[in-house]
Protein backbone atom coordinates (compact mmCIF):
# COMPACT_ATOMS: atom_id res chain seq x y z
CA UNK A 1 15.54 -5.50 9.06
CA UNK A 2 14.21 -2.13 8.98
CA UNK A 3 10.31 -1.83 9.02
CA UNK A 4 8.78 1.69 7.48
CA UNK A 5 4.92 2.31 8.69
CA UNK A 6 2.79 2.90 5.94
CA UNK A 7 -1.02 4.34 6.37
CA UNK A 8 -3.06 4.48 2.94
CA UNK A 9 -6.43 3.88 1.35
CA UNK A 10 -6.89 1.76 -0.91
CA UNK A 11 -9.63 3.13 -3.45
CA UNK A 12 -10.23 1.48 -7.02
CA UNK A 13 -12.31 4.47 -8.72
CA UNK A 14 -14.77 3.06 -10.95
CA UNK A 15 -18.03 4.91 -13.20
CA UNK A 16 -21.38 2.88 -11.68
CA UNK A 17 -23.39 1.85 -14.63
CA UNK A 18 -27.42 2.38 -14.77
CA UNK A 19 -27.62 -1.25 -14.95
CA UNK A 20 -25.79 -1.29 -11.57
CA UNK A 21 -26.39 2.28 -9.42
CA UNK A 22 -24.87 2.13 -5.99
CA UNK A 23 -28.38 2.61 -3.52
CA UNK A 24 -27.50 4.94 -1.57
CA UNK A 25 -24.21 6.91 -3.29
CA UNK A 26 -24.79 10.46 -2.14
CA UNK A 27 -21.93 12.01 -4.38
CA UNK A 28 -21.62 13.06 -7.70
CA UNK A 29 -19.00 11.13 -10.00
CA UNK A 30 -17.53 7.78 -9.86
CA UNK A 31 -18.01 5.20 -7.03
CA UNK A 32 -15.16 4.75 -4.82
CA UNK A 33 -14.71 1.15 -4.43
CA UNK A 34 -12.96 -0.76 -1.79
CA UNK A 35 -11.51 -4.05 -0.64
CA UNK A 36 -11.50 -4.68 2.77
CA UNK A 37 -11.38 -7.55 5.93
CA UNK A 38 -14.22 -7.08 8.31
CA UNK A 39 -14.51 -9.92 11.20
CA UNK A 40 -12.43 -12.01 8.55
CA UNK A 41 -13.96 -12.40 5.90
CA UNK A 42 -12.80 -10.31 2.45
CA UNK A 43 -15.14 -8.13 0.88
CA UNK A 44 -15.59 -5.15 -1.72
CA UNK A 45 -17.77 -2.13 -0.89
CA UNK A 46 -18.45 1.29 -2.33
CA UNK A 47 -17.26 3.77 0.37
CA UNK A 48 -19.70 6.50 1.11
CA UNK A 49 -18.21 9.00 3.91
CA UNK A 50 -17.29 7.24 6.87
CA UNK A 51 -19.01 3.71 5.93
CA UNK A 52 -18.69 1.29 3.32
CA UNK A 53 -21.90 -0.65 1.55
CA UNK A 54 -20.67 -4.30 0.67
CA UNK A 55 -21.66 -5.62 -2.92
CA UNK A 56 -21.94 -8.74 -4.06
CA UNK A 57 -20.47 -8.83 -7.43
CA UNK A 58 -17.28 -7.56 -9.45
CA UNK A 59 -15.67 -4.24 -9.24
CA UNK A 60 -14.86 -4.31 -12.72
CA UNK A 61 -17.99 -5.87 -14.15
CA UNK A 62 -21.74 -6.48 -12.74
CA UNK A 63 -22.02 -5.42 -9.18
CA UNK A 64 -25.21 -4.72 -6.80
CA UNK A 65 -25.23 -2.91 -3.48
CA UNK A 66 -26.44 -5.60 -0.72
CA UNK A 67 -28.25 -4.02 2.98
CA UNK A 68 -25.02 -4.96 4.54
CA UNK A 69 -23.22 -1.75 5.92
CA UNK A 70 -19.51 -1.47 7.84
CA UNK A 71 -18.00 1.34 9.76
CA UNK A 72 -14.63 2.38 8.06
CA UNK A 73 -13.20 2.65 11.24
CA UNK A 74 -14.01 -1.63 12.04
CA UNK A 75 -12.17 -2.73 8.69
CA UNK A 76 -8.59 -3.32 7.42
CA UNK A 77 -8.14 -2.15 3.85
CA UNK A 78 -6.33 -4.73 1.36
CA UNK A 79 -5.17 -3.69 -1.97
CA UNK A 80 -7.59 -3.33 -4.10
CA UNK A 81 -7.04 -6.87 -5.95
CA UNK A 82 -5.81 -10.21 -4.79
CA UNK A 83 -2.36 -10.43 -7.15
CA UNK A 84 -0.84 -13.27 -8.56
CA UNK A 85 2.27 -10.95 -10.33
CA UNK A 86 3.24 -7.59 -9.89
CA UNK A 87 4.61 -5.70 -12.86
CA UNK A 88 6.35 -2.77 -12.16
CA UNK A 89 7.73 -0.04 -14.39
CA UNK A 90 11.48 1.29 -13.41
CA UNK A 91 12.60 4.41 -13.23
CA UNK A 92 9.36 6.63 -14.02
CA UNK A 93 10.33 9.20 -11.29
CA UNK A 94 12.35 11.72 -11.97
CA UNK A 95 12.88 11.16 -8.19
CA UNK A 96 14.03 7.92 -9.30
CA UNK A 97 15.71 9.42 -12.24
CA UNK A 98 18.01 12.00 -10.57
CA UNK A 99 20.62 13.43 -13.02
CA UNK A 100 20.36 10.91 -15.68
CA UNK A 101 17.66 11.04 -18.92
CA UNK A 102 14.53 9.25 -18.98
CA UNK A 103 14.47 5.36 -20.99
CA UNK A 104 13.56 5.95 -24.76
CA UNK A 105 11.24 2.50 -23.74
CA UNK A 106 10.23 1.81 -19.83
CA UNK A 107 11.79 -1.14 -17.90
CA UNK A 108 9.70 -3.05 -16.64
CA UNK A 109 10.12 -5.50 -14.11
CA UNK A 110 8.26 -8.72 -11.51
CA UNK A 111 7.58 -8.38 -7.83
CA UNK A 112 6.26 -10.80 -6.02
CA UNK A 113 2.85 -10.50 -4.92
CA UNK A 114 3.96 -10.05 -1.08
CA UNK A 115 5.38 -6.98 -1.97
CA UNK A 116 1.74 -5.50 -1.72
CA UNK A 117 0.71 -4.57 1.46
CA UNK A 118 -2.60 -3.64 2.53
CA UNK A 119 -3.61 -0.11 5.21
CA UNK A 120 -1.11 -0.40 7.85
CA UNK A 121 1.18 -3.13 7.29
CA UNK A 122 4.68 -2.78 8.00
CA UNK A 123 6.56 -2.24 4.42
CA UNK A 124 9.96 -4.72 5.32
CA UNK A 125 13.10 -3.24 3.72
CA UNK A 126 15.97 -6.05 3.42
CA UNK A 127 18.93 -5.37 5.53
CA UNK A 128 20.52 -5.71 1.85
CA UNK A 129 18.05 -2.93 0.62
CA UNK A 130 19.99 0.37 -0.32
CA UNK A 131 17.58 1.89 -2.28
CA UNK A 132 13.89 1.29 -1.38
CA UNK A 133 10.89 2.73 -3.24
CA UNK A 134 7.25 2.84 -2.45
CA UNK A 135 3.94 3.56 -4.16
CA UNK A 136 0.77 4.15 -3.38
């Protein structure tokens, strides 16, 4: 079983609402959210430089900035959602593609939920794996 080291950031970008303003956001545009495992328990933050803010709240709905504040550098980033199915589309590379023409309609396909990793996990190819594709 070959094992492929794989270093990324998960960031879910996301416009903060007046109703919900991130404290102490010091940039212009849309918050950077994260999720992320500090001293083990799960939690979402806005990240601002090196740091992240935890909030209390959802991403994707109402959120407020709490006083709670974590070095980047002391957390694990997870994908930004916990998943319970994976859709993927096929073949939307021309990477992936090579010589042949693009689908009229996508295919689209399952994963399982394991097949998400989070900041440096291992991504496990199969020893039955010829062709392996990842995304970030």
């Amino acid at each position: 079983m070959r094992r492929l080291a794989v270093a990324f950031a998960t960031v879910v970008m996301a416009a903060t609402t007046p109703a919900a303003p991130l404290a102490a956001q010091q940039h212009e545009g849309p918050a950077l959210f994260v999720r992320f495992q500090h001293e083990g328990r799960v939690s979402y933050g806005a990240l601002q430089g090196d740091r992240i803010q935890e909030i209390d709240g959802d991403i994707f709905g109402q959120h407020r900035p709490t006083d709670r504040w974590v070095n980047l550098a002391d957390v694990k980033l997870l994908p930004p959602t916990p998943a319970k199915k994976v859709i993927a589309v096929g073949l939307n590379y021309q990477s992936h593609l090579g010589e042949r023409k693009p689908a009229e309609y996508p295919g689209l396909f399952a994963k399982y939920p394991t097949s998400l990793v989070g900041q440096g996990d291992d991504v496990v190819q199969p020893p039955d794996s010829r062709n392996l594709h990842y995304a970030g």
